[in-house]
C-alpha atoms as a PDB file:
ATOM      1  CA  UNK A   1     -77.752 113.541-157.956  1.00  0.00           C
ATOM      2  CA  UNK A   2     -76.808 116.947-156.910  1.00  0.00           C
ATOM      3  CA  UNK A   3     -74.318 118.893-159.170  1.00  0.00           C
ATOM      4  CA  UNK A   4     -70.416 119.857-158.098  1.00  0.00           C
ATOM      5  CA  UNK A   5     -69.978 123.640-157.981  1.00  0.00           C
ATOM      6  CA  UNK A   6     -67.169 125.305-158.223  1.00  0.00           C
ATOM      7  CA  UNK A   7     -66.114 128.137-155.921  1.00  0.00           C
ATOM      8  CA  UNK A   8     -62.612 130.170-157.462  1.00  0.00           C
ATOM      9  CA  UNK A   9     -61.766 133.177-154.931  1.00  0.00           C
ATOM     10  CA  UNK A  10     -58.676 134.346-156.163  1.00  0.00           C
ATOM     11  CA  UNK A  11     -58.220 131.435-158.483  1.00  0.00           C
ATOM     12  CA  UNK A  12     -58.624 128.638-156.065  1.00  0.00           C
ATOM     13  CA  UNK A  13     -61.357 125.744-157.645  1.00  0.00           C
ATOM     14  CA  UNK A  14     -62.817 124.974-154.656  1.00  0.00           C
ATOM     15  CA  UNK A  15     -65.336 121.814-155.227  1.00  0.00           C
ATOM     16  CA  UNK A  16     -68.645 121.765-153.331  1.00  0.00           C
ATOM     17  CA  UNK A  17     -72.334 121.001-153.014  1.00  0.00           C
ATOM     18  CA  UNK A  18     -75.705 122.023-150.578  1.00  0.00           C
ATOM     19  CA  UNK A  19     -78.276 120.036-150.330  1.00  0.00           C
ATOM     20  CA  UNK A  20     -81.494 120.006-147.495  1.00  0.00           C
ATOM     21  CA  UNK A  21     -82.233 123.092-145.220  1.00  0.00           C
ATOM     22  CA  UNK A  22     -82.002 123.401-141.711  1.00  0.00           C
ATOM     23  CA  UNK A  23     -79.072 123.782-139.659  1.00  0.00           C
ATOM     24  CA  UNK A  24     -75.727 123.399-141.746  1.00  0.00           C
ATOM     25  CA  UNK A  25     -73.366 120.283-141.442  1.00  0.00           C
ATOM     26  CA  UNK A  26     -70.479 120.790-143.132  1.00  0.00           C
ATOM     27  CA  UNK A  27     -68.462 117.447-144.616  1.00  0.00           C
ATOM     28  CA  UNK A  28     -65.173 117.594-146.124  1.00  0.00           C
ATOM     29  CA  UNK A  29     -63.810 114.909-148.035  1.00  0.00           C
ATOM     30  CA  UNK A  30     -60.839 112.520-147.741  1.00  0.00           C
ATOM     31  CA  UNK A  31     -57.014 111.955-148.976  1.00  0.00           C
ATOM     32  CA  UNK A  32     -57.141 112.734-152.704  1.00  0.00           C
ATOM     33  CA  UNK A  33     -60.984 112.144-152.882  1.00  0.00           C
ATOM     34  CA  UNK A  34     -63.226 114.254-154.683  1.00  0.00           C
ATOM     35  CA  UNK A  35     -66.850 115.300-153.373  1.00  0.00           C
ATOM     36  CA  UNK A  36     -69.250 112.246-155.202  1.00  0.00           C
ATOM     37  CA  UNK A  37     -68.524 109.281-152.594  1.00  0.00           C
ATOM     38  CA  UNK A  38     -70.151 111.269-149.470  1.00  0.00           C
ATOM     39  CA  UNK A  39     -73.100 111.825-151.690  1.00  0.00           C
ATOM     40  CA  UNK A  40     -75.379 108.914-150.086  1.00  0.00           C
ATOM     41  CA  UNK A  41     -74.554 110.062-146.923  1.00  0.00           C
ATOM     42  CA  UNK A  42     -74.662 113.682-147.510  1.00  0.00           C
ATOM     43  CA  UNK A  43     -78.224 113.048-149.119  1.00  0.00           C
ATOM     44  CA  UNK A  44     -79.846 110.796-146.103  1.00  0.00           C
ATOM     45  CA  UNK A  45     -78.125 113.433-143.224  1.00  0.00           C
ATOM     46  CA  UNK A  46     -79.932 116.278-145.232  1.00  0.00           C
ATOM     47  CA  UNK A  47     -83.214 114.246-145.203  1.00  0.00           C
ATOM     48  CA  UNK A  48     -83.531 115.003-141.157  1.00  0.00           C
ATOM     49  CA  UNK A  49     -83.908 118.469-141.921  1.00  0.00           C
ATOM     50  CA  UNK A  50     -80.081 119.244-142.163  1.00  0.00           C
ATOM     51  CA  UNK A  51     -78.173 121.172-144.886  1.00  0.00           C
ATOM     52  CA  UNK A  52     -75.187 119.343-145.885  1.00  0.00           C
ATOM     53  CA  UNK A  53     -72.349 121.052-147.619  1.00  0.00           C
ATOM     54  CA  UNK A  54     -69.627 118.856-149.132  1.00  0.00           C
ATOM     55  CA  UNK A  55     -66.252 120.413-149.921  1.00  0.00           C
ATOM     56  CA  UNK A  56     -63.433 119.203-151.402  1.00  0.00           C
ATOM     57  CA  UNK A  57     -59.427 120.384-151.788  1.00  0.00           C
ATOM     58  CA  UNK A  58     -58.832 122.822-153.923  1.00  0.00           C
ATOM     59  CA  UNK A  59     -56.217 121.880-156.836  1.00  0.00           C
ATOM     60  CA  UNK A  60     -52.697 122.136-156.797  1.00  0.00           C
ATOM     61  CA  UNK A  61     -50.759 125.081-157.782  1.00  0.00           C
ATOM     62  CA  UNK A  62     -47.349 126.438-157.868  1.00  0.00           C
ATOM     63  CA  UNK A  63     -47.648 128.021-154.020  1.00  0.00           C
ATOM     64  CA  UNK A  64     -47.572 125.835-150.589  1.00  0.00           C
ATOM     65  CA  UNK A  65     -50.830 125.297-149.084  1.00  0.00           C
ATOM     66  CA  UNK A  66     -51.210 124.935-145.440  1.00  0.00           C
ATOM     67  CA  UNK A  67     -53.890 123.510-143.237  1.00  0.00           C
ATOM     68  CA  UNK A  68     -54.852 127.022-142.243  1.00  0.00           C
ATOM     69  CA  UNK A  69     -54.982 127.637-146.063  1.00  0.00           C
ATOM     70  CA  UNK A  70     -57.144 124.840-146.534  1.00  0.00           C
ATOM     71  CA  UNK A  71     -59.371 125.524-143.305  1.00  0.00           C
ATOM     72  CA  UNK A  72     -59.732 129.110-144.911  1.00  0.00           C
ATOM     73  CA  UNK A  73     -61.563 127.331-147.973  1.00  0.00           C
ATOM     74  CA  UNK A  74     -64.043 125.719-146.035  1.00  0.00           C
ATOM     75  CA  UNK A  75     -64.895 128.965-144.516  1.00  0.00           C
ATOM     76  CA  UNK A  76     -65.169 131.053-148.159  1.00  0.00           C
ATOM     77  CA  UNK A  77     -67.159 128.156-149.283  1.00  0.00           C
ATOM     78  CA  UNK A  78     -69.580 128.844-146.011  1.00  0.00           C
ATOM     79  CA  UNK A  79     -69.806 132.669-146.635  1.00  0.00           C
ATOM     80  CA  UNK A  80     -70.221 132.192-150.512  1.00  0.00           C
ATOM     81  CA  UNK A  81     -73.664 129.956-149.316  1.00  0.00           C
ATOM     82  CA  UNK A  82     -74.231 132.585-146.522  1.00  0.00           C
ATOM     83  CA  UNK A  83     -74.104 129.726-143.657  1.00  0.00           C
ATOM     84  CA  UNK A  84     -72.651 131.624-140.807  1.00  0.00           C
ATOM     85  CA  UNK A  85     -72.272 128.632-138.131  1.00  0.00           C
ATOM     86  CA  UNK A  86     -72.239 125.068-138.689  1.00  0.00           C
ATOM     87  CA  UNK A  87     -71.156 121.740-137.651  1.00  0.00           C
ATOM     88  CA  UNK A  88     -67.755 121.062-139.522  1.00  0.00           C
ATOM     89  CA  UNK A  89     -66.308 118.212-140.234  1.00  0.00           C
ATOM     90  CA  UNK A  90     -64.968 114.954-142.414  1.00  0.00           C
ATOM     91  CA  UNK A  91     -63.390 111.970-143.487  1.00  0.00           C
ATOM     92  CA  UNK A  92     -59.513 111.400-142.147  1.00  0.00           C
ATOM     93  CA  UNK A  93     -57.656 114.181-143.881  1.00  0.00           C
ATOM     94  CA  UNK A  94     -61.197 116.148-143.890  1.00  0.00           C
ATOM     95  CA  UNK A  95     -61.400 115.745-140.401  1.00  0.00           C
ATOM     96  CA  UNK A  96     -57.854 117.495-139.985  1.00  0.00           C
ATOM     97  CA  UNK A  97     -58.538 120.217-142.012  1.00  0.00           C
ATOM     98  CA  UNK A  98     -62.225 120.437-139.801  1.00  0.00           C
ATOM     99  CA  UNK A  99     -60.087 120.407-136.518  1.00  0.00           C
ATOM    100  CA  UNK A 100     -58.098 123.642-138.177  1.00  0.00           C
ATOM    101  CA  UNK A 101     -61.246 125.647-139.046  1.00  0.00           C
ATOM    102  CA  UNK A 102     -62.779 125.011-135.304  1.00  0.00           C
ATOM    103  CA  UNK A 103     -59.585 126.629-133.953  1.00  0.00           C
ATOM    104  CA  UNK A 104     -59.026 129.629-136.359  1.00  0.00           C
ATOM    105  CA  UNK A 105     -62.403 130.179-137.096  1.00  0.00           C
ATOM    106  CA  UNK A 106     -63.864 129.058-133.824  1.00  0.00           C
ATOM    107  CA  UNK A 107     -67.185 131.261-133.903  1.00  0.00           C
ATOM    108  CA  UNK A 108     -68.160 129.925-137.066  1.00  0.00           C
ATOM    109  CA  UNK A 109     -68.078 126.100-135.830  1.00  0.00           C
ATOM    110  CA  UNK A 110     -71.144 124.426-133.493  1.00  0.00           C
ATOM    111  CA  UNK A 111     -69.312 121.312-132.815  1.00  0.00           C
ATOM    112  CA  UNK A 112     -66.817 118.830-135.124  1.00  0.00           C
ATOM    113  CA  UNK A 113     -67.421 115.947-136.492  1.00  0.00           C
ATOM    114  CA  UNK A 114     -64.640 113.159-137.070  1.00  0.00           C
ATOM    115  CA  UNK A 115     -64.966 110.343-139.650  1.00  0.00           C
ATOM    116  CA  UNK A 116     -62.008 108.510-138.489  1.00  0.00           C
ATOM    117  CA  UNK A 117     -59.062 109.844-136.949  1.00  0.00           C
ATOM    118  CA  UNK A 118     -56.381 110.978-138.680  1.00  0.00           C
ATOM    119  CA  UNK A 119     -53.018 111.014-136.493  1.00  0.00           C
ATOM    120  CA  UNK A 120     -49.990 110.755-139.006  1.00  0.00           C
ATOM    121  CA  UNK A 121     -50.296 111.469-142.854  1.00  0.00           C
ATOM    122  CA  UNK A 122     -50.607 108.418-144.529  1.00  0.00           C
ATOM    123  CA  UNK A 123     -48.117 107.303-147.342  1.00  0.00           C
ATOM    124  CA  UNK A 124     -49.027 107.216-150.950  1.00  0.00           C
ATOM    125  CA  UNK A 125     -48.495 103.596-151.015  1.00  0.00           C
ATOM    126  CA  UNK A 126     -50.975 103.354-148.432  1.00  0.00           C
ATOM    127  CA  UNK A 127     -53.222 105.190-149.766  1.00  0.00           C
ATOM    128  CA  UNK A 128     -52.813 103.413-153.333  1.00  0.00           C
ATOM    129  CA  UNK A 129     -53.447 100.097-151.338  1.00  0.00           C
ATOM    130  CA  UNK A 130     -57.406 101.013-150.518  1.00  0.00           C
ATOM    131  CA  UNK A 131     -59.315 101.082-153.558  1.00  0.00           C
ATOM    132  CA  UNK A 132     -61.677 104.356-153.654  1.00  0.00           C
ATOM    133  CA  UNK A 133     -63.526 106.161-155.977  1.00  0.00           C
ATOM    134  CA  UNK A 134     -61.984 109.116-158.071  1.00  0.00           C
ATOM    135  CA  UNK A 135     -58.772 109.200-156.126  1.00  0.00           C
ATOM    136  CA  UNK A 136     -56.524 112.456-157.344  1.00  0.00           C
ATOM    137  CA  UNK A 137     -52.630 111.786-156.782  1.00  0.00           C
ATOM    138  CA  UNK A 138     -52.123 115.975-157.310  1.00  0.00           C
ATOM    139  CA  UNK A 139     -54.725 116.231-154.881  1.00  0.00           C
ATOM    140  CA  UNK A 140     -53.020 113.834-152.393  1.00  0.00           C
ATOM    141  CA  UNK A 141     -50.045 115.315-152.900  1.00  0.00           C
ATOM    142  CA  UNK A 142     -50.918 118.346-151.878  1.00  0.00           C
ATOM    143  CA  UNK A 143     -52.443 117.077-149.159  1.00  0.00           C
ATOM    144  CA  UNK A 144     -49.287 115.071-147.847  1.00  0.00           C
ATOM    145  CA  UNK A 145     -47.764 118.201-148.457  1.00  0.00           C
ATOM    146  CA  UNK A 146     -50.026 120.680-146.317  1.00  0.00           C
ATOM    147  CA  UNK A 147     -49.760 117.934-143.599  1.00  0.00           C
ATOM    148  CA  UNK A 148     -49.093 119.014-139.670  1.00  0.00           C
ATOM    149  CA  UNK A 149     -49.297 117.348-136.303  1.00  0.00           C
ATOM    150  CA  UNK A 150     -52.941 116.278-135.118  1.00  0.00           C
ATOM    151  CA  UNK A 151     -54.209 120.023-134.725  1.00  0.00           C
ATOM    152  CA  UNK A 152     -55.839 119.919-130.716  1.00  0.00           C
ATOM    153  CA  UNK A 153     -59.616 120.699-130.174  1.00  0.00           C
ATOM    154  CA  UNK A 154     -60.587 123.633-130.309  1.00  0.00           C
ATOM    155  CA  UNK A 155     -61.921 124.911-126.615  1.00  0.00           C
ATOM    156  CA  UNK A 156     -65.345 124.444-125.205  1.00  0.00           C
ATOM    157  CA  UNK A 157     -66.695 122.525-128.816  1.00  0.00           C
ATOM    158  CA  UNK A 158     -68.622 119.069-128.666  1.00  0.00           C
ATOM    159  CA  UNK A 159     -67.063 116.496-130.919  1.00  0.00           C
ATOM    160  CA  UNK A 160     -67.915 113.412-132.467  1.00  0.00           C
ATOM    161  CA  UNK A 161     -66.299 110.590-133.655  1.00  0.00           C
ATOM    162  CA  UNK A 162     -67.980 107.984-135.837  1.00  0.00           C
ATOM    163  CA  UNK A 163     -64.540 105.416-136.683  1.00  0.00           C
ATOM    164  CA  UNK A 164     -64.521 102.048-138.525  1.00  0.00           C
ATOM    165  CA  UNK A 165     -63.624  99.113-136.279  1.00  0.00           C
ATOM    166  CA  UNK A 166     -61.596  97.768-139.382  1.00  0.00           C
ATOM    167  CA  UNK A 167     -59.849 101.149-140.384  1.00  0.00           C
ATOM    168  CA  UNK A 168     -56.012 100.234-141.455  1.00  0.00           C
ATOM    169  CA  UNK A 169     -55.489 104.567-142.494  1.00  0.00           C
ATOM    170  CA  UNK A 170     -57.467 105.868-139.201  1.00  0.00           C
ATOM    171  CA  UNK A 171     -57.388 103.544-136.697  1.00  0.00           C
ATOM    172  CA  UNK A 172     -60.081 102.700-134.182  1.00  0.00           C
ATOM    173  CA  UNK A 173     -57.310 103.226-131.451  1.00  0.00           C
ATOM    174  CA  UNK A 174     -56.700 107.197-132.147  1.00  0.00           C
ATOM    175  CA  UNK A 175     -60.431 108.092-131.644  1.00  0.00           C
ATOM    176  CA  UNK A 176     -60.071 106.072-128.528  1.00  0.00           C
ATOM    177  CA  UNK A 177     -57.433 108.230-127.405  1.00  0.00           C
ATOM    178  CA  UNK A 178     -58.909 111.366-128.619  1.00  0.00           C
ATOM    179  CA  UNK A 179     -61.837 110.706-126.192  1.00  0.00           C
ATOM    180  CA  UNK A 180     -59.553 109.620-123.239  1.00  0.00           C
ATOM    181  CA  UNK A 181     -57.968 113.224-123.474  1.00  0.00           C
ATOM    182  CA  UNK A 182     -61.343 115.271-123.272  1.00  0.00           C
ATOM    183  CA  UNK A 183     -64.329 112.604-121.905  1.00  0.00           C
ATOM    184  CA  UNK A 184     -66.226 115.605-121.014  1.00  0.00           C
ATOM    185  CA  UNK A 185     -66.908 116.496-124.552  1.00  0.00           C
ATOM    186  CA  UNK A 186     -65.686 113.685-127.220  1.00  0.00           C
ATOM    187  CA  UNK A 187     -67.896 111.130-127.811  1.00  0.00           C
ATOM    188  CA  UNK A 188     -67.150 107.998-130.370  1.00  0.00           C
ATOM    189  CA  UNK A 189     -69.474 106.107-132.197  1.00  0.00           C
ATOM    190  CA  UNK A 190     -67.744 102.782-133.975  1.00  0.00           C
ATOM    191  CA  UNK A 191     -68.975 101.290-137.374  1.00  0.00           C
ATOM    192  CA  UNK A 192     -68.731  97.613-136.918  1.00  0.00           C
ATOM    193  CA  UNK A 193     -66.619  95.959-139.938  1.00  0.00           C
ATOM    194  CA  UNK A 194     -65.957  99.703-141.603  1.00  0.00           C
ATOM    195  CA  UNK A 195     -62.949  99.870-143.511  1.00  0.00           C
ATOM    196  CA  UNK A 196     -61.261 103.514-144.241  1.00  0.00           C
ATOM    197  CA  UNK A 197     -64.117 103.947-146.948  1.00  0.00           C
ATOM    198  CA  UNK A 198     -67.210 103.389-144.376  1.00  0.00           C
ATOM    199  CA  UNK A 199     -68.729 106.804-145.112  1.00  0.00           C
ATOM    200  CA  UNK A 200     -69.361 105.276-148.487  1.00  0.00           C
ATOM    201  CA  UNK A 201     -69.267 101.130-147.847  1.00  0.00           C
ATOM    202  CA  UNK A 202     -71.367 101.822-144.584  1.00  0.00           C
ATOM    203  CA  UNK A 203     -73.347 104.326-145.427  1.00  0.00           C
ATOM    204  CA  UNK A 204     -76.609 103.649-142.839  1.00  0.00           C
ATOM    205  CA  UNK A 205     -74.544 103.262-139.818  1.00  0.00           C
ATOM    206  CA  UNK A 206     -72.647 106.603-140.256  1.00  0.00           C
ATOM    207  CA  UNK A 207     -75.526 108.600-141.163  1.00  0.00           C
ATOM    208  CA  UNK A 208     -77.673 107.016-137.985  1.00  0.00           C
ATOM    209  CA  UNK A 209     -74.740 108.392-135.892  1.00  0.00           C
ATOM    210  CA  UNK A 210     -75.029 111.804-137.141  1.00  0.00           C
ATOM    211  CA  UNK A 211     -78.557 112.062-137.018  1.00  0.00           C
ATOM    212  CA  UNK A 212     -78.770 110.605-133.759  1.00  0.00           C
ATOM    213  CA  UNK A 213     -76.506 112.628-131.859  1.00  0.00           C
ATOM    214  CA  UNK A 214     -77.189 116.025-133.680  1.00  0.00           C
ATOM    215  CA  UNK A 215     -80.876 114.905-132.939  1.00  0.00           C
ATOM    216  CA  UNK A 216     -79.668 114.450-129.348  1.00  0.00           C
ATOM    217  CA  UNK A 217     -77.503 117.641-129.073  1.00  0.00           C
END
């Protein structure tokens, strides 16, 4: 089990771990979610010779947070571990916040990587619906807070999308679309039977998609 650090530039707790060497994959978790449930996954990607940083939210405080805020995390958590470049990405909401780093911090980012689709914040009630490890309600709070439109892709980056087939949060449908509106450069890998937990419930058949198209790329 690898420990959760805690990163606090100017008082923000910023949850993370690294694990493996080699080129850097960044993962950032889900609505509410802390760090521990991409832990399998995070473990067998960083077994190819990858490292794998996960990051979580940062908590709740009296100021508004923004996507850019939160984007800006994920890139003091890379300079705290001195990774300069690396493929960013995440689960739903983490995959919102990676589209946001690609396009503010677009020399920092290889390529993004989307664990389901995120096109409209999801209600609480939603949310409450799925059962999931750890879930934070401050944390999704803020989260539903910090929420914008679908940010676009950032110019001239590869993306993948690995989506569960059974996804009720981020359906299969929106990574569809994502990939009709830049073919040249989105690809989509689904997870047959995955549910909006399949980075944890289908743990093999996300991390073969990773490793198989970073492998590739």
């Amino acid at each position: 089990m690898v420990d959760t650090q805690i990163f606090e530039p100017d008082g923000r707790a910023i949850p993370f771990t690294v694990e493996g060497a080699g080129p850097a994959v960044v993962l950032i978790a889900g609505h509410g979610l802390n760090v521990a449930y991409l832990e399998l996954l995070a473990h067998s990607v960083s077994e190819e010779d990858f490292q794998v940083v996960r990051i979580g939210s940062r908590r709740p405080s009296d100021a508004a947070v923004s996507m850019n805020d939160l984007a800006q995390d994920v890139v003091d958590v890379m300079d705290h571990l001195s990774v300069s470049n690396a493929w960013v990405g995440g689960h739903a909401f983490g995959g919102a916040v990676a589209r946001v780093v690609a396009l503010d911090h677009h020399d920092r980012v290889n390529g993004v990587l989307l664990l389901g689709v995120d096109e409209a914040a999801p209600s609480a009630e939603a949310l409450a619906a799925i059962p999931a490890p750890a879930r934070d309600a401050e944390v999704d709070a803020l989260q539903i807070a910090a929420w914008q439109a679908p940010a676009p892709l950032a110019e001239g980056l590869p993306v993948l999308v690995v989506q569960g087939t059974d996804d009720p949060i981020a359906p299969a449908a929106n990574g569809e679309k994502l990939q009709a509106s830049a073919p040249d450069r989105v690809s989509v890998v689904p997870v047959e039977g995955g549910g909006y937990l399949f980075p944890f419930t289908h743990m093999g058949a996300t991390s073969w998609a990773i490793e198989d198209y970073l492998d590739w790329d």
